[in-house]
N, C-alpha and C. Protein backbone atom coordinates (compact mmCIF):
# COMPACT_ATOMS: atom_id res chain seq x y z
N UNK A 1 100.75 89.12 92.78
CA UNK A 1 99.76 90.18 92.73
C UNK A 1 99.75 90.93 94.06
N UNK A 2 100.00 89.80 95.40
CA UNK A 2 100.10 90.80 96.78
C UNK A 2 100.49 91.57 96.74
N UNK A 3 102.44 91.37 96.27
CA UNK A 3 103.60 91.90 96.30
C UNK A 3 103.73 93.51 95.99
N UNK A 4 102.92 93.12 94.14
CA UNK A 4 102.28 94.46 93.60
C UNK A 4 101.47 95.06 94.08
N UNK A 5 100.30 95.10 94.49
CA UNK A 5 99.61 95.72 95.25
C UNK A 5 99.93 96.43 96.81
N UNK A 6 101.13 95.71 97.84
CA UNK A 6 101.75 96.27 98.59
C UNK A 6 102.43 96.97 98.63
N UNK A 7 103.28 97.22 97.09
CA UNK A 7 104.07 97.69 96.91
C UNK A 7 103.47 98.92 96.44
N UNK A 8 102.26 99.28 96.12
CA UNK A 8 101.54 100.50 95.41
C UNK A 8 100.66 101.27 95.93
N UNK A 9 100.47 100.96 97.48
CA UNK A 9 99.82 101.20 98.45
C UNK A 9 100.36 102.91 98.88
N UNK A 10 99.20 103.44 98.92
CA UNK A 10 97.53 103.58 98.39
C UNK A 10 97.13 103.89 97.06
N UNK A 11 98.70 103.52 96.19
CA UNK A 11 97.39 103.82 95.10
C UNK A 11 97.04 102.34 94.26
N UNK A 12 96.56 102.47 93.27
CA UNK A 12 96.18 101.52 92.37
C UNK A 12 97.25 100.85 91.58
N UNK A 13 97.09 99.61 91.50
CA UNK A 13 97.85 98.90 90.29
C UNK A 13 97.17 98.04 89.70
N UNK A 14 97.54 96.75 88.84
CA UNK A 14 97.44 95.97 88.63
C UNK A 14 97.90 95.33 87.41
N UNK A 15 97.31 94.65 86.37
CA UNK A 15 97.97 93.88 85.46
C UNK A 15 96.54 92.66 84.54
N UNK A 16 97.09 91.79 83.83
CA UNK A 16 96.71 90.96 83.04
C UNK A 16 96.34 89.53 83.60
N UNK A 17 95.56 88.88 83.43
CA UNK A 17 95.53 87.11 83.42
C UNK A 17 95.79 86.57 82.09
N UNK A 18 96.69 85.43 82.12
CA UNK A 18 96.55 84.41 81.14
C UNK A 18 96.02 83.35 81.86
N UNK A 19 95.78 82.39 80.53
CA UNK A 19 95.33 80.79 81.12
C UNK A 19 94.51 80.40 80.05
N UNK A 20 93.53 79.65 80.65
CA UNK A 20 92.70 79.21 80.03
C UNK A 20 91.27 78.45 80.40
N UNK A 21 90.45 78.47 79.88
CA UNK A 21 88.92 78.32 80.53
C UNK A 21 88.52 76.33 80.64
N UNK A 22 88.13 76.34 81.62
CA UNK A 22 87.71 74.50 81.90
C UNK A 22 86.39 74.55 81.21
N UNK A 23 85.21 75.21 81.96
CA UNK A 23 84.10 75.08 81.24
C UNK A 23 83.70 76.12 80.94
N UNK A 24 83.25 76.63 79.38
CA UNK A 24 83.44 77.47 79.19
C UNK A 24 82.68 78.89 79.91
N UNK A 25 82.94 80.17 80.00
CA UNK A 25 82.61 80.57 80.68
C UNK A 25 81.72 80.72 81.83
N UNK A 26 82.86 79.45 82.76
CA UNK A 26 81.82 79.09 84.25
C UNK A 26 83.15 79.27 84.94
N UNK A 27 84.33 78.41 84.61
CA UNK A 27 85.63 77.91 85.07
C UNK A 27 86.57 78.32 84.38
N UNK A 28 87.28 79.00 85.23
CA UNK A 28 88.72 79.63 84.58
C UNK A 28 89.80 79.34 85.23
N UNK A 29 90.65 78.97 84.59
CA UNK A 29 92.25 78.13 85.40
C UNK A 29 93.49 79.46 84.63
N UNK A 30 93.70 80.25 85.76
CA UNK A 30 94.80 81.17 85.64
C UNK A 30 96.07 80.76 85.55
N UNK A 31 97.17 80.73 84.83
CA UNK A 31 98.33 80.14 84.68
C UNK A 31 98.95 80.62 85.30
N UNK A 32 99.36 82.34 84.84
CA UNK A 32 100.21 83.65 84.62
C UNK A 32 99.59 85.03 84.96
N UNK A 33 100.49 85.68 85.27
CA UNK A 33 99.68 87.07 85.87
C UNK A 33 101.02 87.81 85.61
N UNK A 34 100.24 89.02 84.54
CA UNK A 34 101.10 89.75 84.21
C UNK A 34 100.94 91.10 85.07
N UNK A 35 101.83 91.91 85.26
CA UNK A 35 101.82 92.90 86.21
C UNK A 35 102.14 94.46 85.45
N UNK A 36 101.61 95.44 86.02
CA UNK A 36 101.17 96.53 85.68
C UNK A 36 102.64 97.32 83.82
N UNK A 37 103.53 97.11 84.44
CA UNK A 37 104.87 97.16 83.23
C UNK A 37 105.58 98.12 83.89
N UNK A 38 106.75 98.64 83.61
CA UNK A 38 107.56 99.81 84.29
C UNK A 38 107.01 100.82 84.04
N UNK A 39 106.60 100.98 82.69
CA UNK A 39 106.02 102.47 82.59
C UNK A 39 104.51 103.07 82.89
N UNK A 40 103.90 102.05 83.78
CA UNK A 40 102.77 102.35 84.23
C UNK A 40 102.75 103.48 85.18
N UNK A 41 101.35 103.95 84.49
CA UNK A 41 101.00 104.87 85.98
C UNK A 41 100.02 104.66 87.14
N UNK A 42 100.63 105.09 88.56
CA UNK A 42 99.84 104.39 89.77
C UNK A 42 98.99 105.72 90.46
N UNK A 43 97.87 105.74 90.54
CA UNK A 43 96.64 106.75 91.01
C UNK A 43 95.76 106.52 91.83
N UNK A 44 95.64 107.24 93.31
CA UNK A 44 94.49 106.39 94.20
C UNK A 44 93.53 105.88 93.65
N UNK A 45 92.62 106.31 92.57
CA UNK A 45 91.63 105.63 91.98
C UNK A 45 91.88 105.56 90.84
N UNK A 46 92.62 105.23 90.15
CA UNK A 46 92.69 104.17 89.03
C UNK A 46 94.43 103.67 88.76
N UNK A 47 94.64 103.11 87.50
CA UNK A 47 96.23 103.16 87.11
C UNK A 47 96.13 103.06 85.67
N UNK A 48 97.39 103.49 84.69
CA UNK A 48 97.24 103.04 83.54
C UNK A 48 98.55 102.24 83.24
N UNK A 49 98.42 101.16 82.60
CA UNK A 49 98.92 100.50 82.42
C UNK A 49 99.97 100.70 81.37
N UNK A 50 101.62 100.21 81.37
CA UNK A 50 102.05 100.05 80.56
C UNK A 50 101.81 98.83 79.01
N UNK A 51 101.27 99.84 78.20
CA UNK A 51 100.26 99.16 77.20
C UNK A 51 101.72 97.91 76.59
N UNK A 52 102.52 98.28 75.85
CA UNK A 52 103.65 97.79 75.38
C UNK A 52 104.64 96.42 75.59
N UNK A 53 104.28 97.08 76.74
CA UNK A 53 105.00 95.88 77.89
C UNK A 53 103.86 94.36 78.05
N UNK A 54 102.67 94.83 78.54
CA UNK A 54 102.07 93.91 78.53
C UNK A 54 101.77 93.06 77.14
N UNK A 55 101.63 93.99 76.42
CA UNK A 55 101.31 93.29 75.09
C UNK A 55 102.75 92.22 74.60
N UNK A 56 103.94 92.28 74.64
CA UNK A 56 104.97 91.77 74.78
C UNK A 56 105.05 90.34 75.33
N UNK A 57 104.72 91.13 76.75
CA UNK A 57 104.64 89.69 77.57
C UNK A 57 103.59 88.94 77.22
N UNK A 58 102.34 89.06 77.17
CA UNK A 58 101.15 88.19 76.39
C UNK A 58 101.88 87.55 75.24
N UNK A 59 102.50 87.94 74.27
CA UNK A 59 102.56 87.75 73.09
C UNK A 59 103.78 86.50 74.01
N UNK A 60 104.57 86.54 74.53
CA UNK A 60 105.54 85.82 75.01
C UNK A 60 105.26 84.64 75.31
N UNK A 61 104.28 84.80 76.58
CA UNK A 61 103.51 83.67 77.34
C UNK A 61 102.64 82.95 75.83
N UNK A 62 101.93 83.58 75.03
CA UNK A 62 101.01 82.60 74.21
C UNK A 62 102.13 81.89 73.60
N UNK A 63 103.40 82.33 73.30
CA UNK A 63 104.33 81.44 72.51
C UNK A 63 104.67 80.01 73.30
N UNK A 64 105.41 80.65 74.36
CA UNK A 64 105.29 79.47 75.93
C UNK A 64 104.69 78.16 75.94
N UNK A 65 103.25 78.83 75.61
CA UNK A 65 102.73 77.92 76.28
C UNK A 65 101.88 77.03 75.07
N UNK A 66 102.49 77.20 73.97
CA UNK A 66 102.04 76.77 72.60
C UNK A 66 100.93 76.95 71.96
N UNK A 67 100.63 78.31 72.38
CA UNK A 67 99.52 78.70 72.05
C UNK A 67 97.90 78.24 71.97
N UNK A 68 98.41 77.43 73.14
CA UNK A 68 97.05 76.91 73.97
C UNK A 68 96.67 77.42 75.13
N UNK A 69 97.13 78.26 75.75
CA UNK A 69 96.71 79.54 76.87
C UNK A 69 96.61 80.35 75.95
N UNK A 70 95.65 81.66 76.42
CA UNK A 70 95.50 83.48 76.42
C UNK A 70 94.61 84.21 77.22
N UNK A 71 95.12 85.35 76.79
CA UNK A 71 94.55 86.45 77.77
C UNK A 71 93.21 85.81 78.04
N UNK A 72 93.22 86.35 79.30
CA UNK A 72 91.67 85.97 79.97
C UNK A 72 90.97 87.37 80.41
N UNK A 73 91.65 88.28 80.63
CA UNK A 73 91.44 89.32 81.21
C UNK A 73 92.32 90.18 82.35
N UNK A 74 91.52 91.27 83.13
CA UNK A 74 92.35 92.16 84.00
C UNK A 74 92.31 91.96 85.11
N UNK A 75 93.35 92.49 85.98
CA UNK A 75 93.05 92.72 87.49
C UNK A 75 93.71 93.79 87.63
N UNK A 76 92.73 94.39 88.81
CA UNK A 76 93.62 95.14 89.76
C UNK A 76 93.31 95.89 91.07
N UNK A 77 93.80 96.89 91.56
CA UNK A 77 93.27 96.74 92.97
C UNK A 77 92.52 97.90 93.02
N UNK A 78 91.78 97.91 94.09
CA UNK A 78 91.13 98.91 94.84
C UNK A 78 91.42 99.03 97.00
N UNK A 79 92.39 99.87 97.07
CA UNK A 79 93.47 99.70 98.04
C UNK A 79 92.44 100.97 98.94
N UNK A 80 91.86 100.96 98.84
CA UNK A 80 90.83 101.73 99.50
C UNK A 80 89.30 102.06 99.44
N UNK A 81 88.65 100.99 98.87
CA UNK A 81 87.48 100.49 98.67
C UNK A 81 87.18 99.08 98.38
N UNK A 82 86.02 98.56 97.94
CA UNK A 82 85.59 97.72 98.26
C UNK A 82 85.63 96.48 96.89
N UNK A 83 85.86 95.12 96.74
CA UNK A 83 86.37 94.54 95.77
C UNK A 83 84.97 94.11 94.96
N UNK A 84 84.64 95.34 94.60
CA UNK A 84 83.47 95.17 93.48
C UNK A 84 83.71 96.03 92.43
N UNK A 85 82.93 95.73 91.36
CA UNK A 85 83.22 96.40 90.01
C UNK A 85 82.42 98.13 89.79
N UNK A 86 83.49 99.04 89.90
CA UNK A 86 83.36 100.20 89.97
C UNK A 86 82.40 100.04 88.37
N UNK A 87 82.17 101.33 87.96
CA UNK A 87 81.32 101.91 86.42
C UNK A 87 82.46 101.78 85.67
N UNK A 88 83.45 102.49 85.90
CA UNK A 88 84.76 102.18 85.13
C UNK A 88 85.11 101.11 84.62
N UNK A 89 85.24 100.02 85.64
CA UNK A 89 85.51 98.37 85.86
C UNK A 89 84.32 97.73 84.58
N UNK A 90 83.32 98.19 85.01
CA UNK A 90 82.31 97.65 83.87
C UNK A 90 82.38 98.09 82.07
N UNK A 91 82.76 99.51 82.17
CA UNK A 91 83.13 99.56 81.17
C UNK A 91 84.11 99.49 79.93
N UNK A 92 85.41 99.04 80.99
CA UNK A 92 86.59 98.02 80.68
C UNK A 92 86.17 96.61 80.52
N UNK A 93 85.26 96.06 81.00
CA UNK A 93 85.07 94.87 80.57
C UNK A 93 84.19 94.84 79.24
N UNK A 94 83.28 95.75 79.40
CA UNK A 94 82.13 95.91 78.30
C UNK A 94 83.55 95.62 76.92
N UNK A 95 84.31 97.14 76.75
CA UNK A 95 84.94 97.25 75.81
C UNK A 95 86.05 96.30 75.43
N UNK A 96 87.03 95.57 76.40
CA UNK A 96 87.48 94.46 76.07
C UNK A 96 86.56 93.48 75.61
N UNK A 97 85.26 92.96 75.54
CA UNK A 97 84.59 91.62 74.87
C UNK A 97 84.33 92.19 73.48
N UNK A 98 84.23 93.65 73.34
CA UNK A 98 83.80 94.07 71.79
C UNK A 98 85.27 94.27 71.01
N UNK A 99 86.08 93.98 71.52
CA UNK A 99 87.68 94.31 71.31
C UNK A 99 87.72 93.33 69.91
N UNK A 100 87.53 93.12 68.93
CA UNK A 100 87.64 92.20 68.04
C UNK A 100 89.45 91.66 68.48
N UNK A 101 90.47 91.88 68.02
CA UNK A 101 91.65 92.12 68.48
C UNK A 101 92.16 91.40 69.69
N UNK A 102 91.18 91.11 70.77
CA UNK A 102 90.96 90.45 72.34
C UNK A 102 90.95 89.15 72.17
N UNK A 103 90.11 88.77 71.10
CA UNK A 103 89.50 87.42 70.55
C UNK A 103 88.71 86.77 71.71
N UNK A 104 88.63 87.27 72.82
CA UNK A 104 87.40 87.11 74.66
C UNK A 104 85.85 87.59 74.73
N UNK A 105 85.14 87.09 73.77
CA UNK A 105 84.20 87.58 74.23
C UNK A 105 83.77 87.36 75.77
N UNK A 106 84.94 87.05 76.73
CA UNK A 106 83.46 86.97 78.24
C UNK A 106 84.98 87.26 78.99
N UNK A 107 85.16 88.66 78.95
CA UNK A 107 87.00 88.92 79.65
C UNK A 107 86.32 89.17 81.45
N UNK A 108 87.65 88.48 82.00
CA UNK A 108 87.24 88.41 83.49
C UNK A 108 88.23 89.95 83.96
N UNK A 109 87.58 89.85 84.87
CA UNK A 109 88.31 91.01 85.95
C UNK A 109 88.53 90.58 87.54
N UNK A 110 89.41 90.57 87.91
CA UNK A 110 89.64 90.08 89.78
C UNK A 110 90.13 91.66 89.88
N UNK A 111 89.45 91.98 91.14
CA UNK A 111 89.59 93.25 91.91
C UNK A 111 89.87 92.70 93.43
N UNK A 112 91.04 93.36 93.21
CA UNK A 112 91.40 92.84 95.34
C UNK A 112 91.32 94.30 96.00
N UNK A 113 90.60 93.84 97.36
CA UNK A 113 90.52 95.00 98.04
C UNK A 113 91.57 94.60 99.31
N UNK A 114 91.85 96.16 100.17
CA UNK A 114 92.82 95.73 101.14
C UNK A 114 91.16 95.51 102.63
N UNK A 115 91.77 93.85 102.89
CA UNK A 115 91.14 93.75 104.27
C UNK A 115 92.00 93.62 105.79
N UNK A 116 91.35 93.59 106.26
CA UNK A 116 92.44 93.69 108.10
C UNK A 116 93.81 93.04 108.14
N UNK A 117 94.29 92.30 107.25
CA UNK A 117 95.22 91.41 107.28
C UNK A 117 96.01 91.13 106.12
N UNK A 118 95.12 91.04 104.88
CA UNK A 118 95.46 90.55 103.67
C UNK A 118 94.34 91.05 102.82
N UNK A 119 94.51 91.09 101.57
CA UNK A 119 94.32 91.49 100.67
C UNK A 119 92.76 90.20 100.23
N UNK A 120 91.73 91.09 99.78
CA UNK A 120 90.18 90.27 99.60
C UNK A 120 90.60 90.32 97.79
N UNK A 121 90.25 89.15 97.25
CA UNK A 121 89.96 88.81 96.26
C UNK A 121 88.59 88.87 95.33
N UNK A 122 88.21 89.15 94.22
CA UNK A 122 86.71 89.13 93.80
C UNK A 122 86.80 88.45 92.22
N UNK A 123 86.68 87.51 91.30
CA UNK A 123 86.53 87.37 90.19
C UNK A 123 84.63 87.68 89.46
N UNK A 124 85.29 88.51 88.83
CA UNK A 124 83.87 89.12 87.93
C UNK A 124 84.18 88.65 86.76
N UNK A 125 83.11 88.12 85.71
CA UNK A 125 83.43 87.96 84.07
C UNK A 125 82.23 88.98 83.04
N UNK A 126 82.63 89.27 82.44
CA UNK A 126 81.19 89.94 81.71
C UNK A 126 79.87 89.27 81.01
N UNK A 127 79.26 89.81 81.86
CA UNK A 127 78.09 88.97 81.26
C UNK A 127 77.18 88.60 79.99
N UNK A 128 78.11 89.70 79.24
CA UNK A 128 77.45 89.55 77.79
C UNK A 128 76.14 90.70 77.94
N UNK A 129 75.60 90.99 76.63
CA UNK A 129 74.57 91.79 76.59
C UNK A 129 73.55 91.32 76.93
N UNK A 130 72.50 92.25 77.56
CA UNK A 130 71.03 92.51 78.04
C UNK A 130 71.26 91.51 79.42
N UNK A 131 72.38 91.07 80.03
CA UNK A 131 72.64 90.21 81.44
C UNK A 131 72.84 91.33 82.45
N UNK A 132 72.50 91.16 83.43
CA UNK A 132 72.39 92.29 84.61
C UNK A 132 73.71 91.36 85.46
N UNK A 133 74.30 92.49 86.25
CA UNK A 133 75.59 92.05 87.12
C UNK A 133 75.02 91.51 88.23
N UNK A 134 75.70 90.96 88.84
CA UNK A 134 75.39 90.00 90.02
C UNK A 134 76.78 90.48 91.21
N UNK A 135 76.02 91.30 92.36
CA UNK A 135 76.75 91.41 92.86
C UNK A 135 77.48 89.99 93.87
N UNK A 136 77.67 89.33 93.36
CA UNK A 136 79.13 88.55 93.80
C UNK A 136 79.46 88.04 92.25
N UNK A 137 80.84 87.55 92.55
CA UNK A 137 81.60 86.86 91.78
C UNK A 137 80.40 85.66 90.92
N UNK A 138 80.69 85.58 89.45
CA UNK A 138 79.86 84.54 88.54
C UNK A 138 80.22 83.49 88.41
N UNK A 139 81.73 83.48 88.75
CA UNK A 139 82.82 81.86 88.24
C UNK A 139 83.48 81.75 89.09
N UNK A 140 84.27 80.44 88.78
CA UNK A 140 84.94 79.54 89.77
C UNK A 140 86.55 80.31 89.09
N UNK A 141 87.45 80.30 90.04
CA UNK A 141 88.86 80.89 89.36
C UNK A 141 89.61 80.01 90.28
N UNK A 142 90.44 79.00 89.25
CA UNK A 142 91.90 78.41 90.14
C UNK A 142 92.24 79.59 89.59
N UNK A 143 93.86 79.32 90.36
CA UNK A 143 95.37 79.82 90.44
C UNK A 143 95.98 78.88 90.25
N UNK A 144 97.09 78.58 89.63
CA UNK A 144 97.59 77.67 89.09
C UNK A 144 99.29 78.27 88.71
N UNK A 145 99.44 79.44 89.39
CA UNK A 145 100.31 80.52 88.26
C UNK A 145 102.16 80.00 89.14
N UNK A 146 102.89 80.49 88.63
CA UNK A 146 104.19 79.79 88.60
C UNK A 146 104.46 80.90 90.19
């Protein structure tokens, strides 16, 4: 995810989580991290993703891994602000949990921001309806990824 994000500097990228949840939406154990696709597009404030590609690779990884991992949700960066969930950010999460198709009702988002040295990390999950956001992170997130 550094790599990508250094490599896209200043604008935006990012990509997908797989894995799978320990308790349920408290603890999330990330396997895999899928990355933005070739045909993505990169924009100081936002990116769009190569839809195709990712869907591919998801579909790949759930085979993998015997279809006991899936999507968990998004990441991506903010290479010139701060690693919290923009209106946008919220409303990508809103619409991924109503995603019937997603099968996530509680999809996470990690937003890395660039800090003095290295890159700041943030895991957000959606809180479901009538729940107010909490500005910090709600869950615990290993990495676990190859």
């Amino acid at each position: 995810m550094t790599a990508e994000a250094d490599d896209k500097i200043p604008n935006e990228t990012g990509g997908l989580l797989f894995g799978y949840w320990v308790e349920q939406f408290r603890e999330v154990v990330v396997t895999s991290v899928v990355g933005p696709g070739p045909g993505a597009e990169h924009h100081r404030s936002r990116f769009v993703p190569d839809d195709k590609y990712q869907e591919e690779e998801l579909a790949r990884l759930y085979q993998q891994h015997g279809r006991l991992q899936t999507y968990l949700g998004d990441w991506h960066t903010h290479p010139v602000g701060p690693a919290y969930l923009s209106k946008l950010d919220r409303r990508t999460l809103s619409k991924i949990a109503s995603f019937q198709s997603a099968r996530i009702p509680c999809p996470v988002m990690v937003v890395m921001s660039r800090g003095e040295d290295d890159w700041i990390l943030a895991a957000w999950r959606w809180p479901g309806r009538g729940h107010k956001w909490s500005p910090y992170p709600r869950f615990n997130v290993r990495w676990f990824c190859d």
